[in-house]
Protein backbone atom coordinates (compact mmCIF):
# COMPACT_ATOMS: atom_id res chain seq x y z
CA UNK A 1 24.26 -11.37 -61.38
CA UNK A 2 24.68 -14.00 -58.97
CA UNK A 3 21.07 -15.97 -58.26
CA UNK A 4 21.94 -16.02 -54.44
CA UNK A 5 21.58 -11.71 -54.86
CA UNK A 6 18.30 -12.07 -56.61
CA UNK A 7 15.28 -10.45 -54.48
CA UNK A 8 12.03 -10.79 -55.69
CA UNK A 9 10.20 -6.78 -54.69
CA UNK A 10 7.55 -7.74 -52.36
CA UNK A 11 5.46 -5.15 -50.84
CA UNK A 12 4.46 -6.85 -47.67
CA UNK A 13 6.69 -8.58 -44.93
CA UNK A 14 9.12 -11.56 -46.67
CA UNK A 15 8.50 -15.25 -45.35
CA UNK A 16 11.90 -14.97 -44.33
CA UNK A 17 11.32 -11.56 -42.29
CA UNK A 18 8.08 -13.38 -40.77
CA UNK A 19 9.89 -16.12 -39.44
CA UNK A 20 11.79 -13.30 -36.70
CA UNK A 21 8.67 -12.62 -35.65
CA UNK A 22 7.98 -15.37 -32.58
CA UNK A 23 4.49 -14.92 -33.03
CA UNK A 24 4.40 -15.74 -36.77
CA UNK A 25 7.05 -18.42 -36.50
CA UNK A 26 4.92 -21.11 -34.95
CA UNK A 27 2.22 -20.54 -38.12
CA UNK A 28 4.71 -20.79 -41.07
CA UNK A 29 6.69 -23.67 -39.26
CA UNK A 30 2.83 -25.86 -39.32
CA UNK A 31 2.31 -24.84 -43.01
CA UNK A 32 6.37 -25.44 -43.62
CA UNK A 33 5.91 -28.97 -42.01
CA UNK A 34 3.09 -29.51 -44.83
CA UNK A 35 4.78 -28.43 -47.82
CA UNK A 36 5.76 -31.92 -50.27
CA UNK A 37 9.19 -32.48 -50.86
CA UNK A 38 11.77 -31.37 -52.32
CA UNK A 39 10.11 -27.19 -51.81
CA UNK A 40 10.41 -28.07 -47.45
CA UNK A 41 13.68 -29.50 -47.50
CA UNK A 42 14.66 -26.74 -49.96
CA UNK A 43 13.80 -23.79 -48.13
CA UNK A 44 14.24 -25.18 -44.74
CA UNK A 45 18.16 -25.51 -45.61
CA UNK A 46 17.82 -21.83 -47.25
CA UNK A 47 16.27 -19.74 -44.48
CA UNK A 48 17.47 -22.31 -41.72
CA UNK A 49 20.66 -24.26 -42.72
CA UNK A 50 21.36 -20.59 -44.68
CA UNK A 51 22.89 -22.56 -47.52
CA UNK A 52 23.71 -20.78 -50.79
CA UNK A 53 21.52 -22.05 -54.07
CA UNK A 54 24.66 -23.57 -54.94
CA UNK A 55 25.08 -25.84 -52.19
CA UNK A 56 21.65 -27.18 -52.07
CA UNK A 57 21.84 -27.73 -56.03
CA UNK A 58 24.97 -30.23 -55.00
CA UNK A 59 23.62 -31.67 -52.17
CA UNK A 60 19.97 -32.43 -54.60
CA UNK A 61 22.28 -33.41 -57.71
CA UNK A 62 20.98 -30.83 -59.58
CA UNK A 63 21.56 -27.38 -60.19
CA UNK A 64 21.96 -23.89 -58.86
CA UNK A 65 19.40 -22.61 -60.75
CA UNK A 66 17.28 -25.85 -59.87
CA UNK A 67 17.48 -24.58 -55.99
CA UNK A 68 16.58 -21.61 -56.59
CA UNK A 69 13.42 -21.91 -58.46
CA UNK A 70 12.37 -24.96 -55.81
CA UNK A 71 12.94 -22.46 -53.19
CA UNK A 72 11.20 -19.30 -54.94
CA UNK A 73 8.03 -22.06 -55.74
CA UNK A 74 8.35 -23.21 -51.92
CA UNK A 75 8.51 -19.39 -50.59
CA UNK A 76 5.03 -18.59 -52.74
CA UNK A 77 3.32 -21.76 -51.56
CA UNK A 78 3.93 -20.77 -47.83
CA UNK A 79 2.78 -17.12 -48.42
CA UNK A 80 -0.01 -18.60 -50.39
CA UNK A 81 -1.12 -21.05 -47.59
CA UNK A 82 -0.66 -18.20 -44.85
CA UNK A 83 -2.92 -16.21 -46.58
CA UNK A 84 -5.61 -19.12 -46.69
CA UNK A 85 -5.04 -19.68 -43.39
CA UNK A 86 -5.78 -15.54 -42.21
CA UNK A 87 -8.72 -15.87 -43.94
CA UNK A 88 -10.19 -19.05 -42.72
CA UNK A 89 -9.60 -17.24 -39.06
């Protein structure tokens, strides 16, 4: 199976489905802009530059499956951190 086809079953909206809505785009791009490096760059060039796993894995020097994990690890920090911030509200 090819690791750009992998979906992880989420019951609730995706980050990536958030980011369509205008309304939630300004919230995830503040907690985006706070994310450390390389999980930002990584899934700012996934959901924005719409780069494969493999191409971001080149331009890092490392690995596909490298990408993919940063990316995965960057997508649960941002739903994490959303979360924080609905509740703070």
């Amino acid at each position: 199976e090819d690791i750009d086809e992998v979906q992880i079953p989420d019951p609730r909206r995706s980050v990536e489905e958030q980011i369509e809505d205008k309304d939630q785009a300004m919230a995830i791009h503040k907690v985006l802009h706070n994310l450390p490096e390389p999980y930002k760059e990584v899934f700012s060039l996934r959901v924005f530059g719409e780069l494969s796993f493999r191409q971001i894995g080149q331009l890092f020097g490392k690995t596909e499956n490298w990408a993919c994990v940063t990316y995965h690890r960057a997508r649960n920090m941002l739903k994490e951190r959303l979360e924080e911030n609905k509740h703070e509200k």
